[in-house]
Every structure is written in C-alpha cells, then in structure tokens.
N, C-alpha and C. Protein backbone atom coordinates (compact mmCIF):
# COMPACT_ATOMS: atom_id res chain seq x y z
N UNK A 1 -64.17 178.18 22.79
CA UNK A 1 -64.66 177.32 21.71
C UNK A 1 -63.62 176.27 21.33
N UNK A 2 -62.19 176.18 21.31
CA UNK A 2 -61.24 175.76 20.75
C UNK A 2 -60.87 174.86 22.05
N UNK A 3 -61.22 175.06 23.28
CA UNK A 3 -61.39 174.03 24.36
C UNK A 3 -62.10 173.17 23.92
N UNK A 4 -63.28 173.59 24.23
CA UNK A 4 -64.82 172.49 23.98
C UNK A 4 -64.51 171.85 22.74
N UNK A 5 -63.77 172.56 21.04
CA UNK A 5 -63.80 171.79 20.33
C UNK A 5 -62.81 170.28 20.58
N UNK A 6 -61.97 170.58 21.25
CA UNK A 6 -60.89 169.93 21.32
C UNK A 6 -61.51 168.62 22.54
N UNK A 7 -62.65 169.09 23.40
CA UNK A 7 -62.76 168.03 24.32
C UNK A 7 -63.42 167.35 24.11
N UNK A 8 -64.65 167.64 22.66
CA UNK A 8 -65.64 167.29 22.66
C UNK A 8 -64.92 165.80 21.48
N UNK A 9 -64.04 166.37 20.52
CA UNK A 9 -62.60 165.14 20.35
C UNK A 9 -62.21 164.52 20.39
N UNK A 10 -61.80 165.01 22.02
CA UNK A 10 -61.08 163.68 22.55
C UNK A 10 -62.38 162.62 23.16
N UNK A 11 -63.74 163.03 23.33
CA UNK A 11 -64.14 162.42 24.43
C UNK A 11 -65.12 161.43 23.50
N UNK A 12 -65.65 162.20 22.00
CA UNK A 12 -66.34 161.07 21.30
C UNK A 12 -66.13 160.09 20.80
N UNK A 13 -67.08 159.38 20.85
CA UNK A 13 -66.40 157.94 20.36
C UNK A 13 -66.19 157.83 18.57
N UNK A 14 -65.40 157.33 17.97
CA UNK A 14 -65.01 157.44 17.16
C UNK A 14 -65.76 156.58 15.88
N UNK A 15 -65.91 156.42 14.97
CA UNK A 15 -67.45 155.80 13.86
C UNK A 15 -66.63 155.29 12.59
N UNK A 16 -66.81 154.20 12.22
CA UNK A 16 -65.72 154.06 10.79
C UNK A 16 -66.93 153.54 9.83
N UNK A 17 -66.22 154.26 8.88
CA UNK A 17 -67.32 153.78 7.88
C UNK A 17 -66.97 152.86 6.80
N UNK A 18 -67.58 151.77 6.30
CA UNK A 18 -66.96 150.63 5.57
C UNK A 18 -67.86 151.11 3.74
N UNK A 19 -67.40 150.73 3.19
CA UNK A 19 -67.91 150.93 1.70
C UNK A 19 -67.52 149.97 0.38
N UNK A 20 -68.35 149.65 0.12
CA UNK A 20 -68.29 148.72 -1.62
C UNK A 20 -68.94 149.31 -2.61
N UNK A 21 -68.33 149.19 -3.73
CA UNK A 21 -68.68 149.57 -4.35
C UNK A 21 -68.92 148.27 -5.08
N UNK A 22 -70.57 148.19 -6.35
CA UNK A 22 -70.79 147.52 -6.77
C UNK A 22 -71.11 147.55 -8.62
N UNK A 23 -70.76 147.27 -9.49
CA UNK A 23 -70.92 147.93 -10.87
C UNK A 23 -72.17 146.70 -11.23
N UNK A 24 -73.22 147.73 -11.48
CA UNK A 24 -74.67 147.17 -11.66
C UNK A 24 -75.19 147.13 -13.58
N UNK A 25 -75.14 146.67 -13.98
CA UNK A 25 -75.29 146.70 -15.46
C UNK A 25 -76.43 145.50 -15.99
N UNK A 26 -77.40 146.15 -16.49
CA UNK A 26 -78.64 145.68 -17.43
C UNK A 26 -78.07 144.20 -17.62
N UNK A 27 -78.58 142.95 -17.70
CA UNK A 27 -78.28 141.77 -18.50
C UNK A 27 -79.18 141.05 -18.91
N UNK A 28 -80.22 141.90 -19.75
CA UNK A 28 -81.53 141.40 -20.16
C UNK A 28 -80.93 141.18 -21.78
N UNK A 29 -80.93 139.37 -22.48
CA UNK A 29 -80.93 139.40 -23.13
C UNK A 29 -82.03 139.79 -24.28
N UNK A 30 -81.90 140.12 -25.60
CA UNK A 30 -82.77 140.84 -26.18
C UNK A 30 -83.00 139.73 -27.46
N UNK A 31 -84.40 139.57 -27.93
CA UNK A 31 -84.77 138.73 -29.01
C UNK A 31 -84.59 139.75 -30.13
N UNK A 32 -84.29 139.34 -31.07
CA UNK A 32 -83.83 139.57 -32.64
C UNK A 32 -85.97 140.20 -32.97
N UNK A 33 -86.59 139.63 -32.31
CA UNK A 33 -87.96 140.61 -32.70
C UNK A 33 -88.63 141.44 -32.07
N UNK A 34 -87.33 141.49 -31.14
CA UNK A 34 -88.19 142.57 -30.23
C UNK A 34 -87.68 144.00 -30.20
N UNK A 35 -88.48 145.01 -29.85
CA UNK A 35 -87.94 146.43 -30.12
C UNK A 35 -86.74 146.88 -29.35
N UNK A 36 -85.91 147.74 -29.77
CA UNK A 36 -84.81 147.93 -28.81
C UNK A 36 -85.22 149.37 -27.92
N UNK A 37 -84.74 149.15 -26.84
CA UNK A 37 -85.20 150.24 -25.56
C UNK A 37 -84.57 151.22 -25.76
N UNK A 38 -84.75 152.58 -25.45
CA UNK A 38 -83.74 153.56 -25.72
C UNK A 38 -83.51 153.55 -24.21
N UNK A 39 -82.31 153.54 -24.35
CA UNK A 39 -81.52 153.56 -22.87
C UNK A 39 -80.72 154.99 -22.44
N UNK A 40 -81.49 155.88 -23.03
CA UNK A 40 -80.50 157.18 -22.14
C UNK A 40 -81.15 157.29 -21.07
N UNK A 41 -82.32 157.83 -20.52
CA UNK A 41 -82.62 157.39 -19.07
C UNK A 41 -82.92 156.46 -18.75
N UNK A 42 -82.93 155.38 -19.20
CA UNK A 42 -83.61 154.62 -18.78
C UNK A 42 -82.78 153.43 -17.70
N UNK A 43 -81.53 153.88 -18.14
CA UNK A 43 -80.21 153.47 -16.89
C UNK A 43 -80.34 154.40 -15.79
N UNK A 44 -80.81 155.12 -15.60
CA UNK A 44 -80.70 156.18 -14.42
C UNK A 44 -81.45 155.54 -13.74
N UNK A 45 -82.65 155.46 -14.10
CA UNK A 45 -83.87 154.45 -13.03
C UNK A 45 -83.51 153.10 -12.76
N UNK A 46 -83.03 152.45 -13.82
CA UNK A 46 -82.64 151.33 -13.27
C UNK A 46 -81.38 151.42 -11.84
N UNK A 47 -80.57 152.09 -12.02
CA UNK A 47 -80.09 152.01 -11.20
C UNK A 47 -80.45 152.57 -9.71
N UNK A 48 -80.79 153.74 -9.59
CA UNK A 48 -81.64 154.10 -8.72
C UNK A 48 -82.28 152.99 -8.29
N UNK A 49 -83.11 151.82 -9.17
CA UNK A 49 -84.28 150.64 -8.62
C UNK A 49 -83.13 149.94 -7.68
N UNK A 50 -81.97 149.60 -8.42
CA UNK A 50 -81.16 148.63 -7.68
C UNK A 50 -80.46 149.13 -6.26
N UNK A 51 -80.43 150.66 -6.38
CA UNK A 51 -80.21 150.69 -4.86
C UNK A 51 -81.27 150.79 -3.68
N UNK A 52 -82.53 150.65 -4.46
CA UNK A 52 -83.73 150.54 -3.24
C UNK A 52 -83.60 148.97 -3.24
N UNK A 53 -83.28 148.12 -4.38
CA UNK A 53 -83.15 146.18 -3.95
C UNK A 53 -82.10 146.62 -3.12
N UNK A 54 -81.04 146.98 -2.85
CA UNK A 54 -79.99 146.66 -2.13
C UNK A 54 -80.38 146.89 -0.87
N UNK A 55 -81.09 147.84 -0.64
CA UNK A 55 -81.89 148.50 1.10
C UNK A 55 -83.27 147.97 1.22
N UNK A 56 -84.11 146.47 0.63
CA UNK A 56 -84.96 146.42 0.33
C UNK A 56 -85.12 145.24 1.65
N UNK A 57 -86.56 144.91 1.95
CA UNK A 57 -86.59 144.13 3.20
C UNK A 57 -86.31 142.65 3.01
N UNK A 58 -86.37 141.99 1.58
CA UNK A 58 -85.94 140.56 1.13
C UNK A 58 -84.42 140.88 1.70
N UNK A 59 -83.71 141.67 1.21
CA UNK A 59 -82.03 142.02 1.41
C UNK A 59 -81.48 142.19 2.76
N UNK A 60 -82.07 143.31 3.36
CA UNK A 60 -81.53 143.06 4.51
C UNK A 60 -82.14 141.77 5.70
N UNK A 61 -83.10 141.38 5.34
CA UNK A 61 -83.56 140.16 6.10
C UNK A 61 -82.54 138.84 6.17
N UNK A 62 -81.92 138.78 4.57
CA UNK A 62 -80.49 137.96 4.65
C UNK A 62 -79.65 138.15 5.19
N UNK A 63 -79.65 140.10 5.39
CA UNK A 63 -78.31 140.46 5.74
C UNK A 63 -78.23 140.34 7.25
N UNK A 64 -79.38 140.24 8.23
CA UNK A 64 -79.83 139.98 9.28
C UNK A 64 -79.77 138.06 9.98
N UNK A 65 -79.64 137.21 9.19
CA UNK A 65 -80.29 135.96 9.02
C UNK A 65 -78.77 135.14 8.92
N UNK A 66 -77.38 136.29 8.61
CA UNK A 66 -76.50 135.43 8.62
C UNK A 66 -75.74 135.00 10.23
N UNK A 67 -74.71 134.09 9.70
CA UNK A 67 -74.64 133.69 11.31
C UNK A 67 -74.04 134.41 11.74
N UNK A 68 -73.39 135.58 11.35
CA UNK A 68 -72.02 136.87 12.21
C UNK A 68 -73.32 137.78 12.92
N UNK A 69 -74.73 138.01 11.95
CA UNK A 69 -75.82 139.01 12.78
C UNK A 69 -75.92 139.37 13.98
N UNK A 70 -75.84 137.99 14.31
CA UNK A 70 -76.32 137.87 16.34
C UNK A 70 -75.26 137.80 17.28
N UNK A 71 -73.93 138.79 16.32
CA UNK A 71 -72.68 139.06 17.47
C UNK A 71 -72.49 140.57 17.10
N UNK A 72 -72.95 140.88 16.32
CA UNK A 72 -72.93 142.36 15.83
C UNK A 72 -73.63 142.99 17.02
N UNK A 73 -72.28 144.11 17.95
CA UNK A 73 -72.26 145.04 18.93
C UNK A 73 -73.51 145.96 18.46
N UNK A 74 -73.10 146.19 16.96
CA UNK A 74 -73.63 147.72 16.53
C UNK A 74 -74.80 147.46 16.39
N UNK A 75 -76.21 146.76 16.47
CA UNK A 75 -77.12 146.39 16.75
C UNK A 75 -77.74 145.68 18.31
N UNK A 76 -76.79 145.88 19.10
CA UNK A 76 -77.27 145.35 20.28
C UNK A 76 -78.47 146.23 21.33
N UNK A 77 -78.58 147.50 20.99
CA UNK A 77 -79.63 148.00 21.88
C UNK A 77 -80.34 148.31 21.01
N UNK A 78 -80.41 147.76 19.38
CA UNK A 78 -81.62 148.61 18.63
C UNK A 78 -82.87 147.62 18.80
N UNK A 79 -83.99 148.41 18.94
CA UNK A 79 -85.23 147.66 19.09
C UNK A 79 -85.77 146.84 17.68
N UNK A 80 -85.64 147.66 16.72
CA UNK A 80 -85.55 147.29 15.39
C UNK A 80 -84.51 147.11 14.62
N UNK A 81 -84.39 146.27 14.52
CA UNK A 81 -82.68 145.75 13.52
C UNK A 81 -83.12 146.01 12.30
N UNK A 82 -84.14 145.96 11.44
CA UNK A 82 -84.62 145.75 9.83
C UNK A 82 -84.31 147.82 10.34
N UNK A 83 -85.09 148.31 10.38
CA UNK A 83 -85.33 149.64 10.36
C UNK A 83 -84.23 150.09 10.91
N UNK A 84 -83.62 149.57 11.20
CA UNK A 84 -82.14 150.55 11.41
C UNK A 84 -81.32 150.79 10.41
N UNK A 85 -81.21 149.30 10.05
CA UNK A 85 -80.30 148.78 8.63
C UNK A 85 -81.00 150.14 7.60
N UNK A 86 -82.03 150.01 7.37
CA UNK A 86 -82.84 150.54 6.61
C UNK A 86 -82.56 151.93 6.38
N UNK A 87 -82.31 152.60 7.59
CA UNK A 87 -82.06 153.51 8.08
C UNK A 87 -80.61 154.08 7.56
N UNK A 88 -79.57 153.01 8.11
CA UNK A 88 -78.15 153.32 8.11
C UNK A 88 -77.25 152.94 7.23
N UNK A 89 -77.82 152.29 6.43
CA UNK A 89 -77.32 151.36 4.70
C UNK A 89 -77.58 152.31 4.01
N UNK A 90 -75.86 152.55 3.28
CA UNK A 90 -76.51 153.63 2.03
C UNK A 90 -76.14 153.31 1.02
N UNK A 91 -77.12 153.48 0.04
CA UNK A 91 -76.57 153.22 -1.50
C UNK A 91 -77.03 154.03 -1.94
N UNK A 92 -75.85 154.43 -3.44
CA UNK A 92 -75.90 155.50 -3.82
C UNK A 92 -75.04 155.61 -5.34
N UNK A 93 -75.91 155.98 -6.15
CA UNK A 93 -75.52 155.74 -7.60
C UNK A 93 -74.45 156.53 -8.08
N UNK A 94 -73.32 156.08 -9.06
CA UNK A 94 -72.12 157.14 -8.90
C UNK A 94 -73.37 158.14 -10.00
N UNK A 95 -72.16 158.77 -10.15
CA UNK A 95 -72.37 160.10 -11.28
C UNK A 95 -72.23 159.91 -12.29
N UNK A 96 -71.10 159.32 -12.80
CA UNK A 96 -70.69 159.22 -14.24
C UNK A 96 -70.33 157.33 -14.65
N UNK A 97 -70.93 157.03 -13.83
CA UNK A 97 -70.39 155.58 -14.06
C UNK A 97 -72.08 154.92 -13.41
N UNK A 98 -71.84 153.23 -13.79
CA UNK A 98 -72.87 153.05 -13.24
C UNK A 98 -72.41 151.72 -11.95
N UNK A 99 -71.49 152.39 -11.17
CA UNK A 99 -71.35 151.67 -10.10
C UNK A 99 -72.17 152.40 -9.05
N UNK A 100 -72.81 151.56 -7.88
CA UNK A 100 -73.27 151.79 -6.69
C UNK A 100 -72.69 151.86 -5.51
N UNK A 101 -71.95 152.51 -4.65
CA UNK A 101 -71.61 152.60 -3.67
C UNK A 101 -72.43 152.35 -2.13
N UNK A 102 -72.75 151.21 -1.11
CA UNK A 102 -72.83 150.86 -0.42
C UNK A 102 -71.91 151.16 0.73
N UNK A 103 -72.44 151.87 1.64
CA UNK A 103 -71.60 151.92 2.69
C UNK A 103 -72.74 152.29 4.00
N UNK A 104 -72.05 151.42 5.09
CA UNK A 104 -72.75 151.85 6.18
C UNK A 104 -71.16 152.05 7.81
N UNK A 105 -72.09 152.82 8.58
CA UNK A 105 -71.09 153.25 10.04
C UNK A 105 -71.06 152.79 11.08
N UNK A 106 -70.21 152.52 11.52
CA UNK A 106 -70.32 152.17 13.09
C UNK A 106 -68.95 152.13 14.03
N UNK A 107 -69.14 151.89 14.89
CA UNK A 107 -68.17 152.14 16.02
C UNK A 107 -67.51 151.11 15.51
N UNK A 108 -67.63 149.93 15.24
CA UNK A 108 -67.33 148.95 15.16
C UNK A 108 -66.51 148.62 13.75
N UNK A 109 -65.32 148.92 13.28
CA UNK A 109 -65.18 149.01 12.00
C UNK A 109 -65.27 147.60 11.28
N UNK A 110 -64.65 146.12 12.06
CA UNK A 110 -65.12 144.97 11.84
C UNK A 110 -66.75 144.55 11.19
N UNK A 111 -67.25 144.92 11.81
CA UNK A 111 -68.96 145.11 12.03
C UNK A 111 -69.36 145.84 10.66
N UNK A 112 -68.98 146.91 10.39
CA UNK A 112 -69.75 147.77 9.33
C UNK A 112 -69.03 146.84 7.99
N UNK A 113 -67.87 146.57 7.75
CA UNK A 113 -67.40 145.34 7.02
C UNK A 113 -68.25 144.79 6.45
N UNK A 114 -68.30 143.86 7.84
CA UNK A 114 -69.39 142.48 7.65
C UNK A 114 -70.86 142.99 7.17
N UNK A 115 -71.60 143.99 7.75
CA UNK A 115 -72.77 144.43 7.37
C UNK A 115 -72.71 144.75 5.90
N UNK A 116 -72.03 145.91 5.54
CA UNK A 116 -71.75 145.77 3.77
C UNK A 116 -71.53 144.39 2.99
N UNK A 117 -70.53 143.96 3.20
CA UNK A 117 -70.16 142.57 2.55
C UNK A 117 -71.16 141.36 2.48
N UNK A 118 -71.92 141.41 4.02
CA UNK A 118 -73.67 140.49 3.89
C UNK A 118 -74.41 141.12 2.84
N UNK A 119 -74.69 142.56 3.28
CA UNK A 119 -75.82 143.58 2.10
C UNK A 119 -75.16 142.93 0.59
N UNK A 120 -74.26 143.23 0.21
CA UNK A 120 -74.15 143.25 -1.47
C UNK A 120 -73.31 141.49 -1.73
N UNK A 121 -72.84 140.90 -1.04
CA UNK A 121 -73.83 139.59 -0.93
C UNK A 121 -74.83 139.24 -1.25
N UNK A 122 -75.60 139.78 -0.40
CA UNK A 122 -77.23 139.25 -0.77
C UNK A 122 -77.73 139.76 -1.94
N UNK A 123 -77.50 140.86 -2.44
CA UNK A 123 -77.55 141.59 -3.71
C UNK A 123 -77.36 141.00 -4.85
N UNK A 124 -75.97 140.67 -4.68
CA UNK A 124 -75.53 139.77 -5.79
C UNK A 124 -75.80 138.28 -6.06
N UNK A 125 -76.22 137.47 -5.09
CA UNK A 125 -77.36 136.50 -4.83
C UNK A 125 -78.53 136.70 -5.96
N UNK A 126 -79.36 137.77 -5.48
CA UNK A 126 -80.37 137.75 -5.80
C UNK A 126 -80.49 138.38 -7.57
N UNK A 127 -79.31 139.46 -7.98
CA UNK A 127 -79.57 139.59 -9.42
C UNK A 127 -79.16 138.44 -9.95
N UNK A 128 -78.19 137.36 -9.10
CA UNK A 128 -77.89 135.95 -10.07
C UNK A 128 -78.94 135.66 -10.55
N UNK A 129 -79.84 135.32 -9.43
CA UNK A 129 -80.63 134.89 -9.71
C UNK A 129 -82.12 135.45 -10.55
N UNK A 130 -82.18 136.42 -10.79
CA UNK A 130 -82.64 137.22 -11.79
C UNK A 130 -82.61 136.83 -13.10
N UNK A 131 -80.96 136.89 -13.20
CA UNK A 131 -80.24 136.50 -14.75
C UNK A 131 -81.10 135.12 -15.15
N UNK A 132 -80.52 134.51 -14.28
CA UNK A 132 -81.35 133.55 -14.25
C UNK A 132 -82.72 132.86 -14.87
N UNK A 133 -83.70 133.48 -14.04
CA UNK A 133 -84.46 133.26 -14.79
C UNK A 133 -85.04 133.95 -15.92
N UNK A 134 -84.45 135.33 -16.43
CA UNK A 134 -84.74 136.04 -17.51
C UNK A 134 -83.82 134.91 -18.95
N UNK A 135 -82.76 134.17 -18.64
CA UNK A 135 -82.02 133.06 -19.27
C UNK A 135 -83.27 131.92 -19.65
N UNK A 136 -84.15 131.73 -18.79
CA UNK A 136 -84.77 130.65 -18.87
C UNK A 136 -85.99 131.15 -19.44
N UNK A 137 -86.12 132.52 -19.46
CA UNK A 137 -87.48 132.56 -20.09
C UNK A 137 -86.97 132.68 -21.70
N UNK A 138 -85.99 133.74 -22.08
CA UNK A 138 -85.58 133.76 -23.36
C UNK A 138 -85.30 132.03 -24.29
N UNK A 139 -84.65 130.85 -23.29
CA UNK A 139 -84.67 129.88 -23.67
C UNK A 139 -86.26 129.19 -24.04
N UNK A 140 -86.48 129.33 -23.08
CA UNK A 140 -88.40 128.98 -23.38
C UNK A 140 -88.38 129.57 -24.36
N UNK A 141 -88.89 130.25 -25.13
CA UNK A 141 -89.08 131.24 -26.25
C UNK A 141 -88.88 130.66 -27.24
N UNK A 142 -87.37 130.58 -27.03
CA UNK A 142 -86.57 130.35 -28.74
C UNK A 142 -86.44 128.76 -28.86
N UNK A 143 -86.85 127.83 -27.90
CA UNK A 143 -87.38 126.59 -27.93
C UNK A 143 -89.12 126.36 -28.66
N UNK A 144 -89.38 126.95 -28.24
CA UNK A 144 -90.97 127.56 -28.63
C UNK A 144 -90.80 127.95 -30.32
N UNK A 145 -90.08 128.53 -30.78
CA UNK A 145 -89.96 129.14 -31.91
C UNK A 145 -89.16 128.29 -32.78
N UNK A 146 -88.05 126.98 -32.05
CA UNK A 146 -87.83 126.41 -32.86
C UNK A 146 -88.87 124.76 -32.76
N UNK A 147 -89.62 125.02 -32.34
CA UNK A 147 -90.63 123.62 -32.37
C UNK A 147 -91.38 124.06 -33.56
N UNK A 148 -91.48 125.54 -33.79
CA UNK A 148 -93.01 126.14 -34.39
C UNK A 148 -92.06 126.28 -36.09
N UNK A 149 -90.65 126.52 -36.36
CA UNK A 149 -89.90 126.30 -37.59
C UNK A 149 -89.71 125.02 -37.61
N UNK A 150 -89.43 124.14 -36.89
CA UNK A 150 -89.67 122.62 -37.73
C UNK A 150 -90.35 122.18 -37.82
N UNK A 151 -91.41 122.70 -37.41
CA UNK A 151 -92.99 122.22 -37.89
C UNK A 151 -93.12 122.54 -39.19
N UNK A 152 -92.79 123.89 -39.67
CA UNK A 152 -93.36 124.44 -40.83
C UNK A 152 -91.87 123.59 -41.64
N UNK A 153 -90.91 123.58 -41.75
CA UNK A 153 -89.72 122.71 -42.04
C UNK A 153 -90.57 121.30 -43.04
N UNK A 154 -90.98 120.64 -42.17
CA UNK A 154 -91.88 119.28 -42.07
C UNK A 154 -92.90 119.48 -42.98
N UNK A 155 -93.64 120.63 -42.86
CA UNK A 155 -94.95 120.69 -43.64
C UNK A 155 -94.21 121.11 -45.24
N UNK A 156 -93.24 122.00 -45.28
CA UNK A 156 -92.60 122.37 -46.72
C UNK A 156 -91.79 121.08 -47.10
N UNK A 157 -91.19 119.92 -46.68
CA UNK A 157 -90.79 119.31 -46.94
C UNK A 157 -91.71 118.12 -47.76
N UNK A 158 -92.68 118.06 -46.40
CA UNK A 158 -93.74 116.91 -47.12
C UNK A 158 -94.70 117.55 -48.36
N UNK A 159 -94.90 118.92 -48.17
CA UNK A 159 -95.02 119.45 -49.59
C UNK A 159 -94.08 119.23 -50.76
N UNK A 160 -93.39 119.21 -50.64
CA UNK A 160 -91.97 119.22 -51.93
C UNK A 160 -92.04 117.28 -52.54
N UNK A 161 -92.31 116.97 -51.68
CA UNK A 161 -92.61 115.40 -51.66
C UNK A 161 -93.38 114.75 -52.84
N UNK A 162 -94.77 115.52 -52.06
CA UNK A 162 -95.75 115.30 -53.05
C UNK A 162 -96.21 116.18 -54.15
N UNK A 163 -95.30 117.39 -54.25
CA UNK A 163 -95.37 118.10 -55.94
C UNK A 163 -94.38 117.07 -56.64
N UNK A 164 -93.11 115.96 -55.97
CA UNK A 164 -92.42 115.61 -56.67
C UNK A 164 -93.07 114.51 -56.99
N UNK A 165 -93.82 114.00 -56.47
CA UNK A 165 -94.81 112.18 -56.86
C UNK A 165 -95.87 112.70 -57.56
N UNK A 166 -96.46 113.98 -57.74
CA UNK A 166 -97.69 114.41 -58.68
C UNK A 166 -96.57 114.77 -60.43
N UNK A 167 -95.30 115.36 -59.93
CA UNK A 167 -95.04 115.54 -61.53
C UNK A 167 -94.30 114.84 -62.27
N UNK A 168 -94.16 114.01 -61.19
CA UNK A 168 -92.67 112.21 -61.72
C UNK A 168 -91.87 112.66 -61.89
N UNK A 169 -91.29 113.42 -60.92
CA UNK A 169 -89.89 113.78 -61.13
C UNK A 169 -89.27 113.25 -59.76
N UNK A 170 -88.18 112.51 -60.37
CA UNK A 170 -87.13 112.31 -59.47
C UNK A 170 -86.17 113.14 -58.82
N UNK A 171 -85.53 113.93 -58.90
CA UNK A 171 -84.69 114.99 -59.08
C UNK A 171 -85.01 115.98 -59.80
N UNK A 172 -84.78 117.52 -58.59
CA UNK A 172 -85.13 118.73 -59.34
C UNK A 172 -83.66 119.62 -59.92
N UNK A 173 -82.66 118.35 -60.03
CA UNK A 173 -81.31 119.45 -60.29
C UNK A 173 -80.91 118.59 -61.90
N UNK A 174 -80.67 119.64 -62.44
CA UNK A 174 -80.55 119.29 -64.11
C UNK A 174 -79.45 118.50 -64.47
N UNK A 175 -80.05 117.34 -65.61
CA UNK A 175 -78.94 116.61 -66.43
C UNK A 175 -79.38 115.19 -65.08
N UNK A 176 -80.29 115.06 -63.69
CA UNK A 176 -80.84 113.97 -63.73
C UNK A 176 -81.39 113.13 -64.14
C-alpha cells in the first residue's frame, strides 16, 4: 500500500487551487418612509443569492468572453466551457462574516488565477451596477417628492397671500 501510495504521488499530476475572497454587503439605500427589514436572516439568503450571481450564466459568460479565455489550457478539451465553469467555480459563504470565498482548480495555477479574478470581476461589475440603479431609483423618488412639497410650498404661500390682501394686513410680526 505504501508503494502504490507513494507512486500514485509521484505520478499524478499536481492541481492548484486559486481563491478570493469577496466581502458582499446589502447597499440598498432606505427612505425615511419606508419600513425597516429585519435583517437577522435575511443576510443569510442574501448572501447565499450572491454566490449563485457569482456562478450565474450572465457571469461566467463574461468570465468566458474575456480575451485570456481562448488561451486557457484548463478548458481546452471541455466540450462545454459554461458547464464546467459551472461545475468547478466555487462560492461559498463564510460562517461568521459575510465574505464569499471564490475559488476554482486546475493544473494550471496561472489559469485558475485568471478564472477567479475574471469571475469576481464580473461580479463586481455587475453589483456596481446594481448600486446603481437602486441610486437612481431612490433619486427618482425623492425628486418626485420634492416637486410634490413645492407644490404644496406654492399653494400655502399663495394662500398666506391672499388671507393677507382679504385682512389688510401688511405684516404679520408685531409693532408693524
């Protein structure tokens, strides 16, 4: 046994595995009227969601689409490149923290690098762009809300106007 373990050793080929870690955190701003979420589980799922975006087919299709893809050894006899990735990309939520760990293997330790570093790349791409537009909708909103207070602004003003031309008063502050 201590033969075979030893030959079987020397003779395999050897696999390195590359890993990032990524710290994933909520950035949904919150309106002053809206209810607040209770977040004790409700970070667990989220994060969990973000490591199926990170292995998701928008993601690795980038991670496939860059220009290092089509020199990558460690994909050269797979019939399916998406379903491998799919396959061999792992993410994985810590325990006590809410970073994600990404890591994938290959013979190729250059290669598994680049494959991680494309994956959460593209990751981080795409929650930019998230922020993004959750930024632009909250702005919509509170643009919306301040068209709809200087309206009413306008209407109390031009009220105050004309209680002051119905009671002839010039000034409502005393000793005018």
């Amino acid at each position: 046994c201590f033969v075979l373990s030893l030959f079987y050793l020397l003779c395999a080929s050897k696999v390195y595995t590359a890993t990032s870690r990524v710290l994933v955190q909520k950035a949904e701003p919150l309106l002053s009227n809206q209810p607040q979420p209770n977040d004790s589980g409700d970070n667990d799922t989220f994060l969990e969601t973000q490591c199926e975006v990170i292995r998701s087919t928008p993601i690795l299709s980038a991670t496939l689409g860059t220009s290092q893809a089509d020199d990558w050894r460690t994909l050269d006899h797979v019939s399916n490149r998406m379903l491998y990735l799919k396959r061999n990309l792992d993410a994985e939520v810590g325990k006590k923290d809410d970073i994600i760990t990404v890591s994938f293997a290959s013979k190729y330790p250059d290669e598994a690098v680049q494959i991680v570093d494309a994956a959460v790349g593209n990751y981080q791409k795409y929650a930019a762009g998230r922020q993004r537009e959750t930024a632009n909708e909250v702005l919509d909103i509170l643009e919306k809300e301040k068209q709809k207070n200087q309206t009413e602004l306008d209407q109390k003003n031009q009220q105050i106007i004309e209680l002051k031309r119905e009671s002839k008063t010039m000034s409502f502050t005393p000793g005018d």
